[in-house]
Protein backbone atom coordinates (compact mmCIF):
# COMPACT_ATOMS: atom_id res chain seq x y z
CA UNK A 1 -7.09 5.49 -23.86
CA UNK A 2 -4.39 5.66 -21.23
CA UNK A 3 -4.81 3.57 -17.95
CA UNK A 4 -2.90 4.62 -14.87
CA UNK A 5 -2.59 1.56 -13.13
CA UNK A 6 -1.56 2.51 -9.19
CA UNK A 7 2.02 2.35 -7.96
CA UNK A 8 3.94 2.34 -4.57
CA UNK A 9 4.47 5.12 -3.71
CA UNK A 10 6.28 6.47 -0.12
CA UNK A 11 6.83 10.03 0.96
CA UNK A 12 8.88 11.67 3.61
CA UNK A 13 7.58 14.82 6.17
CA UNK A 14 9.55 16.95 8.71
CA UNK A 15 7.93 17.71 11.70
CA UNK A 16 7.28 21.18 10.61
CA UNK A 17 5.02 19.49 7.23
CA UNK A 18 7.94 19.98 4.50
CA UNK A 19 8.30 17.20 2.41
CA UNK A 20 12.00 16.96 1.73
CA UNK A 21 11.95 13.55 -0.18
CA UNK A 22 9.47 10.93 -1.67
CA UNK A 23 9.85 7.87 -4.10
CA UNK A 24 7.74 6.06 -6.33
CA UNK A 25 8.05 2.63 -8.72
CA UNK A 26 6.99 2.93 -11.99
CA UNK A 27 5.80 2.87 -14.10
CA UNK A 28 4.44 -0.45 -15.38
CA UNK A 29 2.22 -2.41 -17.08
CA UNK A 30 0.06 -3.72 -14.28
CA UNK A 31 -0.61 -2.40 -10.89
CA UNK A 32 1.06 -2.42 -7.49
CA UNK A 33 -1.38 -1.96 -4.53
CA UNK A 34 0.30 -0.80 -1.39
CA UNK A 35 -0.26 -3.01 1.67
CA UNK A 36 1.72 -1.58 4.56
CA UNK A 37 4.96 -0.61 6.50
CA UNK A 38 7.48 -1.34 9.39
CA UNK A 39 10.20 0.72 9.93
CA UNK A 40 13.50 -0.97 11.34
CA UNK A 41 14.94 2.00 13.44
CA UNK A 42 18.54 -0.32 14.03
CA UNK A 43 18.81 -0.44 9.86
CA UNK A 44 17.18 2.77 9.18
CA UNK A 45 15.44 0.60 6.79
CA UNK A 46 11.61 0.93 5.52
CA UNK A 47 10.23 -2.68 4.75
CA UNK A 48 7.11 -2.56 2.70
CA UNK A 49 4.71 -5.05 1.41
CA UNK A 50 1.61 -5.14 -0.81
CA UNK A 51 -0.11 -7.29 -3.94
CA UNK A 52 1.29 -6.59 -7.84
CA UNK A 53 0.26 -8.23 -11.06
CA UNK A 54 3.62 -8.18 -12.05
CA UNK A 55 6.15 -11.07 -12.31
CA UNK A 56 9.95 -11.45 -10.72
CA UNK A 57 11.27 -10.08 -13.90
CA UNK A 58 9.59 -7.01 -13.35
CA UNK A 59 8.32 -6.81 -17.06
CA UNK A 60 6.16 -9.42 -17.70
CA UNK A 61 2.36 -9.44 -16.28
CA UNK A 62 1.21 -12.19 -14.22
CA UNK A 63 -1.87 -14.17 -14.55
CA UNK A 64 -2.45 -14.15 -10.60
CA UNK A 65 -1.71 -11.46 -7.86
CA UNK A 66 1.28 -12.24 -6.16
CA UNK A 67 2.75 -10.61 -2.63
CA UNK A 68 5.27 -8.26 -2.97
CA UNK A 69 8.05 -6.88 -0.71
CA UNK A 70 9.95 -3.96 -1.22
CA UNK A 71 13.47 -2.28 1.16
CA UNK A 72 14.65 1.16 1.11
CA UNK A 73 16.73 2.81 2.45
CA UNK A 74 15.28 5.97 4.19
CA UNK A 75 16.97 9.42 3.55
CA UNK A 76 19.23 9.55 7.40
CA UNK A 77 20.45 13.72 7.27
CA UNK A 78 19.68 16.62 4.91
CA UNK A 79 22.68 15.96 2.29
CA UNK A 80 21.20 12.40 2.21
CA UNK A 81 17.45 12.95 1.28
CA UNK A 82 16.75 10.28 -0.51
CA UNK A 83 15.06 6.85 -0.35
CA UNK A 84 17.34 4.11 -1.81
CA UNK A 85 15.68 0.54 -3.25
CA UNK A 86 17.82 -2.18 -1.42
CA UNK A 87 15.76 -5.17 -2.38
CA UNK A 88 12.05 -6.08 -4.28
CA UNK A 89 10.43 -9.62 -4.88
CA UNK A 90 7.36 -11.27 -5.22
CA UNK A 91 6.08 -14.13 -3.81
CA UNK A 92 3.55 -15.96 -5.27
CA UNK A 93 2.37 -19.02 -7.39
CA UNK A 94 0.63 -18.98 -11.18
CA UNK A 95 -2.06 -20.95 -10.16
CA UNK A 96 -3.94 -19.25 -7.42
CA UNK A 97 -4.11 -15.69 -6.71
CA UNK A 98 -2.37 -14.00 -3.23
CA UNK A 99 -2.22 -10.89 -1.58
CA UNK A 100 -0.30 -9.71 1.30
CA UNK A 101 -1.39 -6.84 3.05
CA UNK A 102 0.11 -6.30 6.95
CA UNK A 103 3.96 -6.38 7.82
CA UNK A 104 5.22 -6.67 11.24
CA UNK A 105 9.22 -7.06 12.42
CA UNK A 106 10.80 -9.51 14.46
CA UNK A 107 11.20 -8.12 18.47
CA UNK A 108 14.18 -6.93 19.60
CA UNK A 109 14.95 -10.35 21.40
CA UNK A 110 14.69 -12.55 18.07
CA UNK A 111 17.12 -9.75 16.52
CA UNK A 112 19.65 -10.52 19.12
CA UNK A 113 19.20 -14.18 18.33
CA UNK A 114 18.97 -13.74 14.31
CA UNK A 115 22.24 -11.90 14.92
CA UNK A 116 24.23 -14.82 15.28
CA UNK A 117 23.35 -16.32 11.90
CA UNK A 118 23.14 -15.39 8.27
CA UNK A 119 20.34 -13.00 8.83
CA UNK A 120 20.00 -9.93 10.44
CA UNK A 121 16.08 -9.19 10.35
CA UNK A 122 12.93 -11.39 10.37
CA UNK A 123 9.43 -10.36 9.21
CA UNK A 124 6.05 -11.41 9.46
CA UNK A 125 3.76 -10.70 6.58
CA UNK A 126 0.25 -11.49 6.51
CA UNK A 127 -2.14 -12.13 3.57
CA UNK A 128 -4.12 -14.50 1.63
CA UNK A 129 -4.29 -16.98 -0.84
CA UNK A 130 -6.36 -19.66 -2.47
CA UNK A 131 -6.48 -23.47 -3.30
CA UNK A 132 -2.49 -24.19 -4.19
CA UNK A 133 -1.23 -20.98 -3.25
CA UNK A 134 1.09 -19.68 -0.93
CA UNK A 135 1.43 -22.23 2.30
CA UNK A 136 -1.10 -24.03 1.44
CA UNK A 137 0.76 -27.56 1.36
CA UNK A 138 0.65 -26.56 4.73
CA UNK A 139 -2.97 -27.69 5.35
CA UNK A 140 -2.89 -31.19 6.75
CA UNK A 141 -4.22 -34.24 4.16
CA UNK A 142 -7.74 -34.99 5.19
CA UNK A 143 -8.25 -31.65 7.43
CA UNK A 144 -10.58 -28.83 5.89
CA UNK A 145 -9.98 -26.99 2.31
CA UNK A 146 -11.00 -23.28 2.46
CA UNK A 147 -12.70 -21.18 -0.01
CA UNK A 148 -10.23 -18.38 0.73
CA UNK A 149 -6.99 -19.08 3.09
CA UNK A 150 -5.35 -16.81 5.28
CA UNK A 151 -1.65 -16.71 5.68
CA UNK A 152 1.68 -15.66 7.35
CA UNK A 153 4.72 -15.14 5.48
CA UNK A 154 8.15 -15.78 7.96
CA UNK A 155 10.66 -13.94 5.67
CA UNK A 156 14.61 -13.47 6.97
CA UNK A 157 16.45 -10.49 5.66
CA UNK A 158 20.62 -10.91 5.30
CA UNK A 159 22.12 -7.43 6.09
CA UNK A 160 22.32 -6.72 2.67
CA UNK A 161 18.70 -7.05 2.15
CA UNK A 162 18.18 -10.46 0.45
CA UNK A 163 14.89 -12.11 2.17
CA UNK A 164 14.22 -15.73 1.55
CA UNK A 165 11.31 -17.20 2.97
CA UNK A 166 10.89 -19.22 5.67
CA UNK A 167 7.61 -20.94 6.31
CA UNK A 168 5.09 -19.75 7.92
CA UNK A 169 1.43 -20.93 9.18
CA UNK A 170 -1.40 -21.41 7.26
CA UNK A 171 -4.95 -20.42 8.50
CA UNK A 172 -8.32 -22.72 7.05
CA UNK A 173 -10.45 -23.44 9.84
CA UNK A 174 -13.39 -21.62 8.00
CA UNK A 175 -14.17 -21.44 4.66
CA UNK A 176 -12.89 -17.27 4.63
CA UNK A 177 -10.09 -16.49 6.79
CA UNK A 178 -9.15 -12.65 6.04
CA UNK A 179 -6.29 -11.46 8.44
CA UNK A 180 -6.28 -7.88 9.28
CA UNK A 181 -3.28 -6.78 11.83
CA UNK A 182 -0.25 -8.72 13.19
CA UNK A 183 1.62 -7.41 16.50
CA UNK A 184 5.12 -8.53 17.22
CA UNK A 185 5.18 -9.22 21.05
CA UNK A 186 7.74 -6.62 22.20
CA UNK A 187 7.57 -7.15 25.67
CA UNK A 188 8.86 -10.73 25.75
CA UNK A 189 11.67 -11.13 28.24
CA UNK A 190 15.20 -13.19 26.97
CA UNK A 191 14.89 -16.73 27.39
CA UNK A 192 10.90 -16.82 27.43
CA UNK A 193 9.44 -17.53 23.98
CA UNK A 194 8.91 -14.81 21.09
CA UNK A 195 4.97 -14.52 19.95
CA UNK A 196 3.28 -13.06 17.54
CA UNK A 197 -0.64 -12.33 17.35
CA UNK A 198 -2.72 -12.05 14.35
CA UNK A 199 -6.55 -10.99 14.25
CA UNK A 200 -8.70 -12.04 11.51
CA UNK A 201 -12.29 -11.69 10.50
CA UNK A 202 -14.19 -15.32 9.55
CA UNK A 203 -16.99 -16.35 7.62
CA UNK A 204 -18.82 -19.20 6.90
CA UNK A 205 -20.45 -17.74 3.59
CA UNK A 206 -18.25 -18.41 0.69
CA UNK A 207 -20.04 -15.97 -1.25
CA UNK A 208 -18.36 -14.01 -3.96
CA UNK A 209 -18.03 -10.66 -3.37
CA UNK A 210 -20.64 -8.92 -6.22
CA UNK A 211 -17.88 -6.44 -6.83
CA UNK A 212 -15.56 -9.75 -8.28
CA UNK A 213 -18.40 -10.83 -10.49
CA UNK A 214 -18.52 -7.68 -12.88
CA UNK A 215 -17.34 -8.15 -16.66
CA UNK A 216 -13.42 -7.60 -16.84
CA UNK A 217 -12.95 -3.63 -17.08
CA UNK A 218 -10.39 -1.62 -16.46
CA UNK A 219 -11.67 -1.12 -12.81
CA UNK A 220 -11.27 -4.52 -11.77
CA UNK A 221 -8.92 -6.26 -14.62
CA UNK A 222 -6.65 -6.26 -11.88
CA UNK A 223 -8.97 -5.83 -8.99
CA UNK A 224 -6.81 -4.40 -4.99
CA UNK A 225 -7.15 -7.50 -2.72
CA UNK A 226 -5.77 -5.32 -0.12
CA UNK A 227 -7.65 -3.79 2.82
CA UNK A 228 -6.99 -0.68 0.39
CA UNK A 229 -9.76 -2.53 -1.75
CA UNK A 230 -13.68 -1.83 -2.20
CA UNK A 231 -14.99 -5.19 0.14
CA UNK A 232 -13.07 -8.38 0.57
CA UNK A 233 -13.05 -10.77 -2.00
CA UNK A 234 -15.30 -13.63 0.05
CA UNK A 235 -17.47 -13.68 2.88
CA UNK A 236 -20.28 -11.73 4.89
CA UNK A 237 -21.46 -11.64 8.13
CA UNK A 238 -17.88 -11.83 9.36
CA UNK A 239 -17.07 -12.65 12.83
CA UNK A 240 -13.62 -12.43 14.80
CA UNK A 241 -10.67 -14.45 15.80
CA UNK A 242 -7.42 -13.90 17.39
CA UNK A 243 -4.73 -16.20 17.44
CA UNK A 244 -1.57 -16.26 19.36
CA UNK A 245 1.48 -17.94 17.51
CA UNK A 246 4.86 -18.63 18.69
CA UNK A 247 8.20 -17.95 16.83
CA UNK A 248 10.25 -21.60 16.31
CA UNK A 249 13.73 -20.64 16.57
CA UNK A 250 14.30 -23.72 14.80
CA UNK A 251 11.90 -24.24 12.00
CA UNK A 252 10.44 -28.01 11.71
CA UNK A 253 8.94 -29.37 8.38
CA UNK A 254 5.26 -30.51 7.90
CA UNK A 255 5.51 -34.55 7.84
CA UNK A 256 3.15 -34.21 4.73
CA UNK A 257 4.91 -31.26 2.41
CA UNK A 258 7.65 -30.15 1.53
CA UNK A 259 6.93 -26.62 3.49
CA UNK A 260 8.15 -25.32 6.60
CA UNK A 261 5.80 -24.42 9.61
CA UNK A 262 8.09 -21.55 11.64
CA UNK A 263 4.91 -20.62 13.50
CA UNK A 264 2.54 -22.76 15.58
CA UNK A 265 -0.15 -21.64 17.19
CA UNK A 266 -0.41 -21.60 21.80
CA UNK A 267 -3.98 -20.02 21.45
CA UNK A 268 -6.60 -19.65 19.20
CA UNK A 269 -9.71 -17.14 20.50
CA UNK A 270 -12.91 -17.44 18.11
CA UNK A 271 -15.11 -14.81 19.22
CA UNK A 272 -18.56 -15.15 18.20
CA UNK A 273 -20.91 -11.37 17.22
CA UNK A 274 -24.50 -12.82 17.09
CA UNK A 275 -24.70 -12.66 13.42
CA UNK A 276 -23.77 -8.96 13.70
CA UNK A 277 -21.71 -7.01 10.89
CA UNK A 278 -18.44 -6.35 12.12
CA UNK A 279 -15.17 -5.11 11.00
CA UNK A 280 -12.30 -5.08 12.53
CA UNK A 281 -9.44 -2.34 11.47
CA UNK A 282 -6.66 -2.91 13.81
CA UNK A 283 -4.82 -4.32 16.93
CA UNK A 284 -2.03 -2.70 18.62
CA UNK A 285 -0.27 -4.22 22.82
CA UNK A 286 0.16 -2.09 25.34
CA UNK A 287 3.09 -2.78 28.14
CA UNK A 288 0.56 -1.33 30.87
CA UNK A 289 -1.06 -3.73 33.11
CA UNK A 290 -1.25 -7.15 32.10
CA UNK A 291 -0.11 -5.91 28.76
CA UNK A 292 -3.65 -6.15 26.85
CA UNK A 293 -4.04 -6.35 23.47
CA UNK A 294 -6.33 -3.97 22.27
CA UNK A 295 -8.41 -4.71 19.18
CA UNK A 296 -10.10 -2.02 17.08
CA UNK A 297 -13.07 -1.72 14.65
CA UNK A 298 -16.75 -0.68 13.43
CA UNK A 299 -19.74 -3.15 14.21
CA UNK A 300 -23.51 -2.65 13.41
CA UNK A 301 -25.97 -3.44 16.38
CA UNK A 302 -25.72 -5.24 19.29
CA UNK A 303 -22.92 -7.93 18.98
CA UNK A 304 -23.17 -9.42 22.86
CA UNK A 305 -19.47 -8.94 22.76
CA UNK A 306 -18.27 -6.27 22.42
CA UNK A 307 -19.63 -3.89 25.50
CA UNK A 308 -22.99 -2.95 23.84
CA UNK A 309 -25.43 -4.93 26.04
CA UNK A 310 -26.81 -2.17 27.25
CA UNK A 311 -26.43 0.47 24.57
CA UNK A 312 -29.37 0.91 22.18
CA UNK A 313 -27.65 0.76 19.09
CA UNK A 314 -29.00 1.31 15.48
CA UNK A 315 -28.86 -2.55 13.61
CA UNK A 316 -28.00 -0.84 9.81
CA UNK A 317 -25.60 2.42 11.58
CA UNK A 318 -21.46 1.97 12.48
CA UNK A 319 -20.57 2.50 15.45
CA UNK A 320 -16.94 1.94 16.70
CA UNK A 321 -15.32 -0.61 19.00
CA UNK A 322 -12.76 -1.29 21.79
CA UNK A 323 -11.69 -4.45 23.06
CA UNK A 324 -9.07 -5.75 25.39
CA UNK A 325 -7.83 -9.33 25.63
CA UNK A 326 -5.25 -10.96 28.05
CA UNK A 327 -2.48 -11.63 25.81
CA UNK A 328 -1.63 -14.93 27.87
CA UNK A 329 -4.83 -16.81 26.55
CA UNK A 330 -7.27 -14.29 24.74
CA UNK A 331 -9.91 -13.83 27.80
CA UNK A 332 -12.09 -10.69 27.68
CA UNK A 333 -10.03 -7.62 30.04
CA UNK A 334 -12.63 -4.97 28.51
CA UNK A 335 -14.44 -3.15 25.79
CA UNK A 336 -16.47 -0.40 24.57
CA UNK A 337 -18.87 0.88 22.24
CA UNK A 338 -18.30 4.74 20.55
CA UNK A 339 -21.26 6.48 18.23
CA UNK A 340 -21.74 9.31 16.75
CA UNK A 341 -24.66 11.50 17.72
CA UNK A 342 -28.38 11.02 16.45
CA UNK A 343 -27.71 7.55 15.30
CA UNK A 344 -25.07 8.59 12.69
CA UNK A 345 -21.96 6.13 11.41
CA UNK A 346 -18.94 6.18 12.94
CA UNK A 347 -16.05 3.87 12.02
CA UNK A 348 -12.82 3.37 13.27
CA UNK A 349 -10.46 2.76 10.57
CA UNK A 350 -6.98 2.96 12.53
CA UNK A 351 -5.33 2.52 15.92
CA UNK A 352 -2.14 3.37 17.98
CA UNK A 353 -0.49 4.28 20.73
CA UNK A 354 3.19 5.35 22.40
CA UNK A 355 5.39 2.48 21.33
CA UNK A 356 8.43 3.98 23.15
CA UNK A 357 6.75 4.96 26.73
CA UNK A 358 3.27 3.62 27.44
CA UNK A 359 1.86 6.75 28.53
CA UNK A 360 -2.24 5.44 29.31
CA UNK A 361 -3.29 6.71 25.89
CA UNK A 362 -4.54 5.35 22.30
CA UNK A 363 -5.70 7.14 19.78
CA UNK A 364 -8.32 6.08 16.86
CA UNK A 365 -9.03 7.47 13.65
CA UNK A 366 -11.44 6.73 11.11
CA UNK A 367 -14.58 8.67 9.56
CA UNK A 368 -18.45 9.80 10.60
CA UNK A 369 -20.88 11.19 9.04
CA UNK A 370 -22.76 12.94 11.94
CA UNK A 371 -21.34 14.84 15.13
CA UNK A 372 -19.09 12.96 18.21
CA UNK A 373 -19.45 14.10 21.18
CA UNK A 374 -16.48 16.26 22.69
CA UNK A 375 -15.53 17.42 19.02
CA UNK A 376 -16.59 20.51 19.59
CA UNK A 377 -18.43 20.67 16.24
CA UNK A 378 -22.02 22.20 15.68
CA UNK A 379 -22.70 22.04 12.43
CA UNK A 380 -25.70 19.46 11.65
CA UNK A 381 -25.15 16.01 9.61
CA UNK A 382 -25.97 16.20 5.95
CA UNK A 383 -26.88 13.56 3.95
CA UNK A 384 -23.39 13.89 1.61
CA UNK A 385 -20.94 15.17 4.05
CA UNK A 386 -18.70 12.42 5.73
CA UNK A 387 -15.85 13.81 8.30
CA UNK A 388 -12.41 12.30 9.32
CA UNK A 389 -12.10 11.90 13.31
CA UNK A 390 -8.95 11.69 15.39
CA UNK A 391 -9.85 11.03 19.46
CA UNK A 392 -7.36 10.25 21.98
CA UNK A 393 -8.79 7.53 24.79
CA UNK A 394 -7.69 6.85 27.79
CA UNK A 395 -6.93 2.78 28.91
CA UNK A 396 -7.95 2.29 32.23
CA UNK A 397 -11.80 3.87 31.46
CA UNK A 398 -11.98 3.80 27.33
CA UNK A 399 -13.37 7.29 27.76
CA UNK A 400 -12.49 9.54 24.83
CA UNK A 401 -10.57 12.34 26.36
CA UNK A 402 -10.62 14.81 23.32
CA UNK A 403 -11.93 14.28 19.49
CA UNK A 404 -11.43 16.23 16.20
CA UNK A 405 -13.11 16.27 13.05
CA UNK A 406 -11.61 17.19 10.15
CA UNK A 407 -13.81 18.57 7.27
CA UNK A 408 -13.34 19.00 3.29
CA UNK A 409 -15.19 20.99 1.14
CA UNK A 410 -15.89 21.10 -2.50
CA UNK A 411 -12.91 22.64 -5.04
CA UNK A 412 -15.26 25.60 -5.46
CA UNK A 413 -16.32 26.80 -2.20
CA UNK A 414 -19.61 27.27 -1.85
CA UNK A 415 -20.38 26.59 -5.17
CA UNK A 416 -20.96 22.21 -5.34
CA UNK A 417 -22.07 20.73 -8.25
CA UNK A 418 -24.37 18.43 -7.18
CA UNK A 419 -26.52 18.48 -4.31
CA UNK A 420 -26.44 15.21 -3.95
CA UNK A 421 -22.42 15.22 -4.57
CA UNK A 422 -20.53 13.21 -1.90
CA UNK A 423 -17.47 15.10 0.01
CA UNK A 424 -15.96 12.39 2.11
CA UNK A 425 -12.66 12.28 3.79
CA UNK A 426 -11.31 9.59 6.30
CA UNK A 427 -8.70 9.21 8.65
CA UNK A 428 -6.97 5.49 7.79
CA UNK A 429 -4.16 5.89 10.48
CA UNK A 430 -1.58 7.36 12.77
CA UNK A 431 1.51 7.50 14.91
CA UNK A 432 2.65 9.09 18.03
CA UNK A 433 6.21 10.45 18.26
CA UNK A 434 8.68 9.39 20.59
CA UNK A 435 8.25 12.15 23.19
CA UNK A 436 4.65 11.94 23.30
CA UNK A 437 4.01 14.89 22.27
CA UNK A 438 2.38 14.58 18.64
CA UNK A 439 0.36 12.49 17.14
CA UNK A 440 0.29 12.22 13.30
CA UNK A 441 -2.89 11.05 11.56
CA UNK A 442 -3.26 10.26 7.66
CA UNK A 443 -6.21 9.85 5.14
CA UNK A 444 -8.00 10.24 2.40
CA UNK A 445 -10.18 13.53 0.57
CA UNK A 446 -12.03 12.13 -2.38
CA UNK A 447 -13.12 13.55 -5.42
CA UNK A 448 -11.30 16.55 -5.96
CA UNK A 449 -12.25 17.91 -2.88
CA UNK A 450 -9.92 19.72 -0.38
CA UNK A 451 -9.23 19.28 3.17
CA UNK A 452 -10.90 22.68 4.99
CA UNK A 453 -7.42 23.42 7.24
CA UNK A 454 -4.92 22.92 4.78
CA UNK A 455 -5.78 26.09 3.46
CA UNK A 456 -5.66 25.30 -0.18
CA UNK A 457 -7.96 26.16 -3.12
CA UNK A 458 -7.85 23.03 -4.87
CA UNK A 459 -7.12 19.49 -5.53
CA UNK A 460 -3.99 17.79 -6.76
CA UNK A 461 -5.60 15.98 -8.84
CA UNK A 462 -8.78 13.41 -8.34
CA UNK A 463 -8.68 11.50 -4.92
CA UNK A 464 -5.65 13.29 -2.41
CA UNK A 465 -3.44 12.22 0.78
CA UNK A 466 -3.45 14.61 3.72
CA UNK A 467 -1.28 14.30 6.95
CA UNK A 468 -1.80 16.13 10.04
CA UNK A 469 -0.24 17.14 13.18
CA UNK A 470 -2.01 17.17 16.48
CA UNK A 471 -0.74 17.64 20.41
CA UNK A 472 -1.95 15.45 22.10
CA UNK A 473 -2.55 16.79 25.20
CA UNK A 474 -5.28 19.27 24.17
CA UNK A 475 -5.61 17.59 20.60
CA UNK A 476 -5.02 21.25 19.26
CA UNK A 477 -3.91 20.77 15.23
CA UNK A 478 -0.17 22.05 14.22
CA UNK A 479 -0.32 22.08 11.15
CA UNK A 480 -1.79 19.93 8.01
CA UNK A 481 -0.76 19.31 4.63
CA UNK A 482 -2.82 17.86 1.85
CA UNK A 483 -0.63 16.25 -1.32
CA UNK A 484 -1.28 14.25 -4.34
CA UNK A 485 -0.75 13.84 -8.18
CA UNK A 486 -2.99 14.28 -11.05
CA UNK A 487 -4.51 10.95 -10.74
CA UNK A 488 -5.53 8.96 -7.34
CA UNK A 489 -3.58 9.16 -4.35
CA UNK A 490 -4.62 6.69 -0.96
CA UNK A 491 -2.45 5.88 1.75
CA UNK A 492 -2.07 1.87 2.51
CA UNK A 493 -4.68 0.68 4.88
CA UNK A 494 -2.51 -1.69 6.46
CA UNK A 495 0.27 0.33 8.14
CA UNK A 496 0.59 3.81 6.29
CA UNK A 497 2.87 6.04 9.04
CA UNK A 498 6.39 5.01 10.59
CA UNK A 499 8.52 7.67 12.38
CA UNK A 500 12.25 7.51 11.37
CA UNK A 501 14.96 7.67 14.40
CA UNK A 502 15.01 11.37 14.25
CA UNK A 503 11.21 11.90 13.91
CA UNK A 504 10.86 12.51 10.08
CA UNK A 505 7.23 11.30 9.26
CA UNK A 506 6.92 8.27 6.50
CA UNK A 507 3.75 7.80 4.45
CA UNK A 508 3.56 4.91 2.18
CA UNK A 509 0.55 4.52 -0.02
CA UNK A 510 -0.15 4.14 -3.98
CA UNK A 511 -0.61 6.16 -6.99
CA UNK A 512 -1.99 6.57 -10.14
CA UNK A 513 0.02 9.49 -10.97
């Protein structure tokens, strides 16, 4: 038998849907999970980050998981269409298994600053590990041992691309600290301190995943601890916290390790769901206002936080969420609760916004499988259909302004195999370009299925990428393109579209093909 283990993988679009260049590692003898991307627009370089089972030499298999970090250079004109590799490692440790999942890049003010010494970029990578991993000589002798730690990696990239590691900060206040989303404060001001904010979901339930306790197979030999896999390794019942960190410009050593702490924390926001289920999928700051941060995700029920006390909403159904904090010490600006019609799911999987103008806008993507209101969409919920959503909202109310949903069908129209067969799709994130204009969503069609407006009578291969193009005035699609290989295609769950400086679309993600 032949196992197709996944790979990175990282395409580039025009704005008119050509794809005029894509990459891929590979292959090798154990898998490479993509995490997610930040595009440098100063380098013109792509940094990308993720989990392998490979070791530094690139050959050998590793026992554990280990972080991994990849550089290219993306393609800058039409004779140069390529991406180039500048730099891979991994990061990791034999004895405890890590995964890194969420990249961020240093602020335009700590560039300026890392400009005057050896390095020319900073990055801020967030993960996890376990007992003697990465960071965790961090955790102060006597203080609490976690079941699962989370973590963020400070990396520094010379001009050539060489990263070395920093430090970081270790998080192990609960016994399952799972980061989700970092934000690089952008809208720091020079000689005022550079922050970074990272929200995580907690649990107190140590519990091991039932997907983790299955007999070694070739499903989960090497099982995705990215937010690209099937349920996090520990926990349920997960709550919320967001923490504010700041950058030391001069890192200071832990008295009781040999490891360096380069962030410490100036807030820390616990925020409690009444034993609710809730998930949170991203985070993203706006430069409106008081400059909220603005968290995004799917909860079930009421959660007394997060703007549902008076909704009626189903305890075992999805519904989406918004909420706004005051970056300057986490307090509650707003939030709001999103469902589909006649008590159907609806998650958001994705969040983002103008990061050149604010313009009053976000946008959220993710996945139902009933009818939201202002789609425009009649057709009834069934049992196996599940629909990706785009919906632009507007700031000041949270009031969806417009919302698509984007439909795929089986490879035989009209002719499924199974009744009971499930055609699911889901939109895991976007981007808006820099005249505000567009917005770009990406996702997922499963199962050989096709996406219904790309106009195409069959799959690449088993499980498929598609990218779209929307204006995002009306919310009126351009154009959209589904791709893929013979074997699984999925776009990275934690950061899966960058814009390069002329607008060319980048999709990272993995596959098995």
């Amino acid at each position: 038998m032949k196992i197709l283990f996944r790979l990175p993988l990282l395409l580039m679009l025009a704005s008119t849907a050509d794809a005029s260049s894509g990459v891929q590692k590979g292959p090798r003898p154990a898998p490479y999970y993509a995490g997610g991307m930040s595009y440098d627009p100063h380098s013109n370089l792509v940094y990308v980050t993720g989990t392998t089972y490979m070791q530094a030499d690139d050959k050998t298999i590793s026992p554990t998981s280990n972080c991994y970090v990849g550089i290219l250079r993306a393609p800058s004109s039409q004779t140069d269409n390529k991406f180039q590799w500048i730099q891979e490692q991994e990061i990791g440790t034999a004895a405890s298994q890590e995964a890194c999942f969420g990249i961020t890049l240093s602020s335009d003010q700590q560039q300026a600053q890392n400009s005057a010494s050896s390095d020319s970029q900073s990055a801020y990578i967030i993960g996890t590990s376990e007992e003697s991993g990465l960071l965790t000589d961090l955790r102060v002798r006597g203080s609490s041992k976690a079941t699962q730690y989370g973590t963020v990696l400070n990396l520094g990239f010379a001009s050539s691309g060489q990263g070395r590691l920093y430090g970081g900060y270790l998080m192990h206040d609960f016994p399952v600290n799972h980061p989700i989303a970092i934000v690089t404060d952008k809208t720091m001001r020079p000689g005022t301190s550079n922050y970074v904010y990272v929200v995580s979901m907690t649990s107190d339930n140590k519990q091991l995943s039932a997907h983790y306790t299955r007999d070694v197979s070739q499903e989960n030999e090497y099982p995705n601890l990215t937010r690209g896999g099937p349920t996090p390794k520990f926990g349920a019942d997960f709550e919320l916290l967001v923490e504010r960190m700041a950058v030391e410009s001069t890192p200071t050593e832990n008295g009781d390790t040999n490891e360096i702490e380069t962030l410490l924390p100036t807030w820390r926001k616990p925020l409690a769901t009444s034993g609710s289920s809730v998930l949170v999928s991203g985070m993203i700051q706006t430069s409106l206002g008081q400059q909220p941060l603005i968290l995004a995700g799917s909860a079930k029920g009421s959660t007394g936080l997060i703007g549902d006390a008076a909704a009626h909403l189903s305890p075992s159904r999805w519904s989406g969420f918004l909420l706004m904090l005051d970056p300057t010490n986490g307090s509650k600006i707003g939030s709001k609760r999103f469902a589909a019609k006649d008590d159907e799911h609806f998650e958001i999987l994705g969040i983002c916004s103008n990061q050149n103008r604010d313009d009053g806008f976000i946008y959220l993507v993710g996945a139902t499988s009933g009818v939201m209101d202002k789609s425009g969409k009649d057709h009834p919920p069934t049992d196996n259909q599940v629909d990706a959503v785009i919906a632009k909202v507007k700031i000041s109310t949270l009031e969806m302004e417009w919302v698509q949903q984007l439909r795929a069908t089986d490879t035989e129209i009209g002719n499924i195999k199974d009744e009971t067969d499930l055609i699911q799709t889901y939109a895991a994130d976007c981007v808006v370009s820099k005249d505000g204009n567009t917005v770009y969503a990406a996702g997922n069609v499963e199962d050989e299925m096709v996406m219904v407006d790309a106009q195409q009578s069959e799959s690449n291969g088993w499980d498929d990428i598609w990218v779209a193009s929307f204006q995002t005035v009306s919310g009126s699609m351009n154009w959209m393109q589904q791709v893929g290989s013979i074997g699984d295609d999925r776009v990275a769950r934690g950061g899966a579209l960058s814009l390069d400086a002329t607008d060319n679309l980048i999709v990272f993600g993995d596959t098995t093909g």
